[in-house]
Protein backbone atom coordinates (compact mmCIF):
# COMPACT_ATOMS: atom_id res chain seq x y z
CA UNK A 1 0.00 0.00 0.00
CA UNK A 2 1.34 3.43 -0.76
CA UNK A 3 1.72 6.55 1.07
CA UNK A 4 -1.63 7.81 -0.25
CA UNK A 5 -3.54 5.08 -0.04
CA UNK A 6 -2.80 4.28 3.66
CA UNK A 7 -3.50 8.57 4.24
CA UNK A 8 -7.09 7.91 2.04
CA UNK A 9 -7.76 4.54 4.11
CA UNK A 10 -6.92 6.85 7.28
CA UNK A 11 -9.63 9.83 5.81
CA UNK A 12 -12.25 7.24 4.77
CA UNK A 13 -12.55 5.83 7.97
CA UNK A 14 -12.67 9.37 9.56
CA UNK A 15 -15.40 10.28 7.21
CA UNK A 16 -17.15 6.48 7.91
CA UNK A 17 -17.18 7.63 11.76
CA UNK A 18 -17.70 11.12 11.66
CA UNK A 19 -20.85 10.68 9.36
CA UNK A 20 -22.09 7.81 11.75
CA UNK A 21 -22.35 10.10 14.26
CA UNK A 22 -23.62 13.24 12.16
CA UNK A 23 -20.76 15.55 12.30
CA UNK A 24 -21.52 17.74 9.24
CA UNK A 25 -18.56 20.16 9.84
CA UNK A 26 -15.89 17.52 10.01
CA UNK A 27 -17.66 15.36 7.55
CA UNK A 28 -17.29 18.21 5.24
CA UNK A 29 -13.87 18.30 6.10
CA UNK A 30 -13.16 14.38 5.98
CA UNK A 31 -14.41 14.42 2.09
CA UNK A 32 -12.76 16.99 0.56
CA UNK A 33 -9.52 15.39 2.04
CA UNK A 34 -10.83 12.18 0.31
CA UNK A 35 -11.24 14.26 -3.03
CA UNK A 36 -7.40 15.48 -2.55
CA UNK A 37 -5.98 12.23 -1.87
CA UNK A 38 -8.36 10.73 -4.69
CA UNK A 39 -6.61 13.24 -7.49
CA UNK A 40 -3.06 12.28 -5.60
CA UNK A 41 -3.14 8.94 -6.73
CA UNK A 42 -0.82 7.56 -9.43
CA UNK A 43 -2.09 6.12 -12.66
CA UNK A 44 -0.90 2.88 -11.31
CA UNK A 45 -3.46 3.20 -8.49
CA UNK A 46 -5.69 -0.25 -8.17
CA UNK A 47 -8.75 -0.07 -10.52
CA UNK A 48 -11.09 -1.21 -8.08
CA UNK A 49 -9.90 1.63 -5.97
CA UNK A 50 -10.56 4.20 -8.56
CA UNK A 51 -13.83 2.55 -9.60
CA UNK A 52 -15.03 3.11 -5.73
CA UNK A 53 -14.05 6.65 -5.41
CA UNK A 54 -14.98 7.53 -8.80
CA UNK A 55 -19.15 6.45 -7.22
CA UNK A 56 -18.37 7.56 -4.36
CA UNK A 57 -18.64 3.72 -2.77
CA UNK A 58 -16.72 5.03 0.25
CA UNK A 59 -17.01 2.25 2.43
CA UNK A 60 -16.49 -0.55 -0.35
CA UNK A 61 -13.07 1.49 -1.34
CA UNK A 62 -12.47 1.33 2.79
CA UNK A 63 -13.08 -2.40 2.35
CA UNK A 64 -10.94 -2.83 -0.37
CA UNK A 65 -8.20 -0.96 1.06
CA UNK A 66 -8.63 -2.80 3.76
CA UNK A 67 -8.98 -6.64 2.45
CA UNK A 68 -5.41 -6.68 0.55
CA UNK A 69 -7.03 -7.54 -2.59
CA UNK A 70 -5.38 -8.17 -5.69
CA UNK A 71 -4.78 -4.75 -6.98
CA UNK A 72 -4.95 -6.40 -10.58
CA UNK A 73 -8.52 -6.63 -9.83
CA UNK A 74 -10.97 -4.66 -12.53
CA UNK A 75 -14.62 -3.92 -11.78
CA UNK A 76 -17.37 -6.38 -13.46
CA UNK A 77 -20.32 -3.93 -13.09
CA UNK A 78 -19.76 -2.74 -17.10
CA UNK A 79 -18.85 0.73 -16.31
């Protein structure tokens, strides 16, 4: 995992618990630190990842962050 990805695993679960418990000001600032880290990432970026953040499937790209995946994986959902 790289640099980025471990600091977007780190906002997406800050954004998982801060919209659990309804914190609009620091959910506000929990994604747009998800946006940054989201352009940050290389082209070589895993493109499950990308598919995730590009729908905004926060918690599935948490997951996947979090399962160790392959990072050859490619999304099936024709998109």
């Amino acid at each position: 995992m790289t640099a980025i990805e471990q600091e977007l695993r780190e906002a997406l679960e800050q954004f998982m618990a801060t919209t659990a418990k309804r914190q609009s000001e620091e959910i506000g600032e929990a994604l747009n630190r998800i946006l940054q880290l989201e352009q940050q990432l290389g082209a070589d970026a895993p493109a499950m990842l990308r598919h995730y953040l590009e729908r905004r499937s926060y918690q599935k790209a948490l997951d996947f962050l979090n399962s160790g995946r392959s990072e050859t994986e490619t999304p099936q959902c024709g998109h």
